[in-house]
Every structure is written in C-alpha cells, then in structure tokens.
Protein backbone atom coordinates (compact mmCIF):
# COMPACT_ATOMS: atom_id res chain seq x y z
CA UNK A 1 32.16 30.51 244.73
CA UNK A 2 34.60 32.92 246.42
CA UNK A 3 37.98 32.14 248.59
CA UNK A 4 39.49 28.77 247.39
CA UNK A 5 36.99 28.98 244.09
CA UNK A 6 38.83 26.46 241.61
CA UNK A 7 37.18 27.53 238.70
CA UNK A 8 38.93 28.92 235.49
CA UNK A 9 36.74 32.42 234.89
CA UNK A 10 36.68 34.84 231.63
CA UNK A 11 37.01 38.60 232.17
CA UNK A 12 33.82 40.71 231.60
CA UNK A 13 35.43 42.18 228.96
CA UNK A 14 36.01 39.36 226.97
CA UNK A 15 35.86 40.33 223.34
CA UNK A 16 38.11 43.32 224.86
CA UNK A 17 40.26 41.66 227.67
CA UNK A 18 42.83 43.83 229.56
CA UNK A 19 45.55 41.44 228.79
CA UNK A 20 44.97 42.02 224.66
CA UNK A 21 45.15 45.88 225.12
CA UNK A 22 48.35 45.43 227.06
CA UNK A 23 49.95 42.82 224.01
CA UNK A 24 49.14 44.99 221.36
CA UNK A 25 50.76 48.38 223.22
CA UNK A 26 53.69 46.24 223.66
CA UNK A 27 54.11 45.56 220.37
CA UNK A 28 53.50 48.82 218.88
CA UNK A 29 55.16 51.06 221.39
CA UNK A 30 57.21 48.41 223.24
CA UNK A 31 55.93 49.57 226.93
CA UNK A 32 54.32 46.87 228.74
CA UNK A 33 52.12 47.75 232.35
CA UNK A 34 51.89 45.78 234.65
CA UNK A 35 48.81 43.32 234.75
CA UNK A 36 46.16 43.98 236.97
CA UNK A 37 46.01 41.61 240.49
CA UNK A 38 42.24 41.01 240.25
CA UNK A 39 39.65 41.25 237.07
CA UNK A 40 35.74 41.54 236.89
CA UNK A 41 34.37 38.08 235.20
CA UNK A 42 31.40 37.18 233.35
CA UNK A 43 30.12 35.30 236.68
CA UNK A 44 30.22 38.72 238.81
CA UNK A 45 33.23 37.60 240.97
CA UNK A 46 36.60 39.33 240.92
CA UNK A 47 38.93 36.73 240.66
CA UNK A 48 43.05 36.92 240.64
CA UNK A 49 44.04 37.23 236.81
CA UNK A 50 45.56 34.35 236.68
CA UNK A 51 41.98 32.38 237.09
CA UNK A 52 40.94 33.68 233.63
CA UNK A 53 41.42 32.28 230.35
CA UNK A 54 39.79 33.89 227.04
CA UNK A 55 39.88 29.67 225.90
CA UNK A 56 37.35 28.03 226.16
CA UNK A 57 38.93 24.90 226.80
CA UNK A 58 40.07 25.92 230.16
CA UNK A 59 37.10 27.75 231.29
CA UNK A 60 35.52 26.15 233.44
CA UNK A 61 33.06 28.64 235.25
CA UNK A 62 29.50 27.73 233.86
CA UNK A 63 27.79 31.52 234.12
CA UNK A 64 31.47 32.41 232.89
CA UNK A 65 30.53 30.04 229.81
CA UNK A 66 27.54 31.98 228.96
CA UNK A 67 28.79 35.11 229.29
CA UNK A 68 31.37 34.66 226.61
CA UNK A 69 29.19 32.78 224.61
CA UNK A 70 26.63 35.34 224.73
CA UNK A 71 29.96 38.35 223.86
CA UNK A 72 31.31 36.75 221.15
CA UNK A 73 27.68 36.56 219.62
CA UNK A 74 27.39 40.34 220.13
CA UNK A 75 30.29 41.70 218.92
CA UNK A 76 29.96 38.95 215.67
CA UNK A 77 26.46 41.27 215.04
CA UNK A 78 28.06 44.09 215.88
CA UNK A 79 31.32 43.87 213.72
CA UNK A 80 29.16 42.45 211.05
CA UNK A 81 27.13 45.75 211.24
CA UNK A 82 30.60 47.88 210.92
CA UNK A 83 31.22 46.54 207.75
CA UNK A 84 28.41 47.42 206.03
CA UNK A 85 28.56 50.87 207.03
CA UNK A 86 29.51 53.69 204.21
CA UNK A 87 33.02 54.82 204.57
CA UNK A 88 33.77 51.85 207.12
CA UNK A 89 37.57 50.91 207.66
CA UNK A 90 36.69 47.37 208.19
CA UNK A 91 35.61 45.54 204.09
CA UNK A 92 32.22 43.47 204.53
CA UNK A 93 34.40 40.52 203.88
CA UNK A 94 36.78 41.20 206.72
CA UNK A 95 33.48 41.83 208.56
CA UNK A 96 32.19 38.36 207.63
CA UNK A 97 35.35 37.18 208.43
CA UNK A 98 35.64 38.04 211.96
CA UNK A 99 32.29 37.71 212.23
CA UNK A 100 32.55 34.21 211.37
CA UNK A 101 35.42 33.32 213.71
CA UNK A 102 33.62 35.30 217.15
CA UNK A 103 30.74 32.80 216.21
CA UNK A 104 32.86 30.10 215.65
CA UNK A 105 34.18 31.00 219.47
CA UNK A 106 30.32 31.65 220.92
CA UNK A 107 29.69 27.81 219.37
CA UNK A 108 33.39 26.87 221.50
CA UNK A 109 31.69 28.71 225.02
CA UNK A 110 28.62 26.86 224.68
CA UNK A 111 30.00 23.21 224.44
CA UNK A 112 30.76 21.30 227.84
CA UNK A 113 33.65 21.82 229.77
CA UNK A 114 33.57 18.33 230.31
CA UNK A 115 34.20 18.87 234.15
C-alpha cells in the first residue's frame, strides 16, 4: 500500500474524526477550516482525506477494518463507564444508548467488505 493505494481508509481518530470536529464548529459558531490534505489511518498510512470514510460500507482497508472495529468497541466501554459516574452529564440510559449504537458500528467494521 502507498502511491496509487485504491483502498478506502478510516482516520485514526475514528470515534473522533477531524471532519466531525470541523461540522459541529460550523454549526455552532458558523466558521468552517479548511480540511486537512492528508490524515493518519487506522492502517498506519497517511492517506489524502478524501480516501477515508467513517462507513463502513466503503471502507475497504482490512487493518483499517479492525481498527475501527476495535474504536468503536472502546469508546462503547468507555462511554458506558461515563454514565455511571456520580455527577456525570451523560444519563446511564443515554450511556447505554450510545453505547449500543458504537457496538452496533464495531459489529458493521467487522463484517466483509465484500471486495
């Protein structure tokens, strides 16, 4: 993989993309930066932006796969974990919630691409 790679990648980050940062500061302040050229993936590679998709019906980069598989798991436990906490912002049913749709996503990575 490298120049001329034709797989579809996920960023490293994601749970957290770049791209979902810059949405929601759009909407709430109206500014809007510019997107980055290139973007760490789950694979290792940097990749042009516009070879990543957070769906995982267009990614088509195996370790890319596994690595947001593997994410979404975490930050299910993690988020899960939040909402049990005293004085937490997030309700243990908003918890569960979430929690239930990152696994729902994890289950998504881990199914063939089909390719």
């Amino acid at each position: 993989m490298g120049e001329g790679d034709p797989h579809i990648h996920v960023e490293a980050k994601v749970v957290r993309g770049e791209a979902a940062v810059r949405i929601l500061l759009a909407a709430t302040f109206g500014l809007a930066g510019d997107l980055p050229g290139t973007v760490a993936t789950g694979c290792g590679l940097r990749v042009p932006y516009a070879m990543t998709s957070p769906r995982p019906d267009r990614v088509t980069c195996l370790a890319c796969r596994e690595h947001a598989h593997a994410e979404h798991l975490r930050f299910a436990d993690e988020i899960e974990r939040m909402g049990g906490l005293p004085g937490s912002p997030v309700t243990p049913a908003d918890a569960r919630r979430v929690a239930e749709r990152h696994r729902a996503l994890a289950e998504r990575f881990s199914g063939s691409t089909g390719v």
